[in-house]
C-alpha atoms as a PDB file:
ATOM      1  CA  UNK A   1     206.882  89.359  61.189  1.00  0.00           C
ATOM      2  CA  UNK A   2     204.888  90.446  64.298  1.00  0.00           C
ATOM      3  CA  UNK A   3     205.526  92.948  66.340  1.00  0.00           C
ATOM      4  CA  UNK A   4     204.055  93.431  69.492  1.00  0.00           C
ATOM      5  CA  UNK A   5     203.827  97.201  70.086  1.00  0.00           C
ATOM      6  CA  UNK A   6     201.762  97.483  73.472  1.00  0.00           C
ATOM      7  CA  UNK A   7     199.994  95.318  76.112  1.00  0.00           C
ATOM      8  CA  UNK A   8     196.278  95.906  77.793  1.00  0.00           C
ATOM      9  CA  UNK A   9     196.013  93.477  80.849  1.00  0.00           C
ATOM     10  CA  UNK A  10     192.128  93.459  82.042  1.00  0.00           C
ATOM     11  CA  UNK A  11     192.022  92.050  85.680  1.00  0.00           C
ATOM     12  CA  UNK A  12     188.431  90.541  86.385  1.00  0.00           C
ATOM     13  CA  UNK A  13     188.027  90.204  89.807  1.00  0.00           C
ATOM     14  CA  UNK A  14     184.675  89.546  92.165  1.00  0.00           C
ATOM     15  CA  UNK A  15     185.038  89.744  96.004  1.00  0.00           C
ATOM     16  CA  UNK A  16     183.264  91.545  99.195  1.00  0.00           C
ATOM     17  CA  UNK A  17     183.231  94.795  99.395  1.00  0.00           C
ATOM     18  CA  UNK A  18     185.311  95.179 102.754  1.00  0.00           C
ATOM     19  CA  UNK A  19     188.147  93.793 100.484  1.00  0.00           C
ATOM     20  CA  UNK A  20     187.832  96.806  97.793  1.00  0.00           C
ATOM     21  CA  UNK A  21     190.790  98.659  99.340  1.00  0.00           C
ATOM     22  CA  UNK A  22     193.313  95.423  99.698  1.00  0.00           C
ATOM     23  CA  UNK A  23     192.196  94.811  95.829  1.00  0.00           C
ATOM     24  CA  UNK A  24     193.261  98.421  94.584  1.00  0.00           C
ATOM     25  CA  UNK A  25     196.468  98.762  96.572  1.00  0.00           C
ATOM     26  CA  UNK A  26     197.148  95.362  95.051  1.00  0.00           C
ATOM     27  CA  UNK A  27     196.638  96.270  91.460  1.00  0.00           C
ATOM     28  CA  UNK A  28     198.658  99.484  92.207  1.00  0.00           C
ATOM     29  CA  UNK A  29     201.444  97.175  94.008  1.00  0.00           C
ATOM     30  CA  UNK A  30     201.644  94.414  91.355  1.00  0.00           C
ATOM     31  CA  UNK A  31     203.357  96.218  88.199  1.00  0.00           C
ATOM     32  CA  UNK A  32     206.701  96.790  89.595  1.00  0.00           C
ATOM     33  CA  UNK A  33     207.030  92.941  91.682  1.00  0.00           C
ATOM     34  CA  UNK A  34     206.454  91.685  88.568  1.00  0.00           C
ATOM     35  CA  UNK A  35     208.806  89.800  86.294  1.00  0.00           C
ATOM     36  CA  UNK A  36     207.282  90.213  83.159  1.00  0.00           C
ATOM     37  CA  UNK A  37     206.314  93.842  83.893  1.00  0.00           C
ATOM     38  CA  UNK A  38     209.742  94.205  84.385  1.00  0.00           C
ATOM     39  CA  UNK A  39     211.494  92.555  81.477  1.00  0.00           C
ATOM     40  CA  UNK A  40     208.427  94.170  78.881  1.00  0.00           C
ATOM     41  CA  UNK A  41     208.459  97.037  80.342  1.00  0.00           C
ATOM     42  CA  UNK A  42     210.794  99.281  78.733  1.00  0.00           C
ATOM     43  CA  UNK A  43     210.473  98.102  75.323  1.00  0.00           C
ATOM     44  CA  UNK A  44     206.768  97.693  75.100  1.00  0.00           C
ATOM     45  CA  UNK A  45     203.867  99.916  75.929  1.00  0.00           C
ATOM     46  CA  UNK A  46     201.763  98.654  79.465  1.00  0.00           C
ATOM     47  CA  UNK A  47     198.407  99.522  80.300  1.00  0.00           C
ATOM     48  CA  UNK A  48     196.558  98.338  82.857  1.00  0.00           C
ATOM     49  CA  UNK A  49     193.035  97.912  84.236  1.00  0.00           C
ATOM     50  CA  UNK A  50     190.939  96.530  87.395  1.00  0.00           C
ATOM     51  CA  UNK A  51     187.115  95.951  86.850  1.00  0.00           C
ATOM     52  CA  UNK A  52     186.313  94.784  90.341  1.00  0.00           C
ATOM     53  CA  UNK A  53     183.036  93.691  90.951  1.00  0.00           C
ATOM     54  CA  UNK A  54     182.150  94.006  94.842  1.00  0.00           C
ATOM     55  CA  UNK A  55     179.583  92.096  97.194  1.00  0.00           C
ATOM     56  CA  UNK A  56     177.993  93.331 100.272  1.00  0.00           C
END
């Protein structure tokens, strides 16, 4: 049987620079609006993490 005990979500994202701050209070934002967070949430471990890669 297999049982998922925790989740890593990687987001990859490339955009300008002058967009860094929307992209971080995004990621910080998107957790809780989400239904899957939600329904996972309290039975299996969530990590997150935001590689952003910024242009000038």
């Amino acid at each position: 049987m297999l049982v998922i005990k925790r989740i890593h979500v990687r987001y990859h994202l490339q955009a300008e620079a002058k967009h860094a701050a929307v992209i971080q209070r995004s990621f910080e934002l998107h957790p809780p609006k989400c239904p899957v967070y939600q329904s996972l949430s309290g039975s299996i471990d969530i990590t997150t993490e935001l590689a952003a890669i910024t242009e000038t």
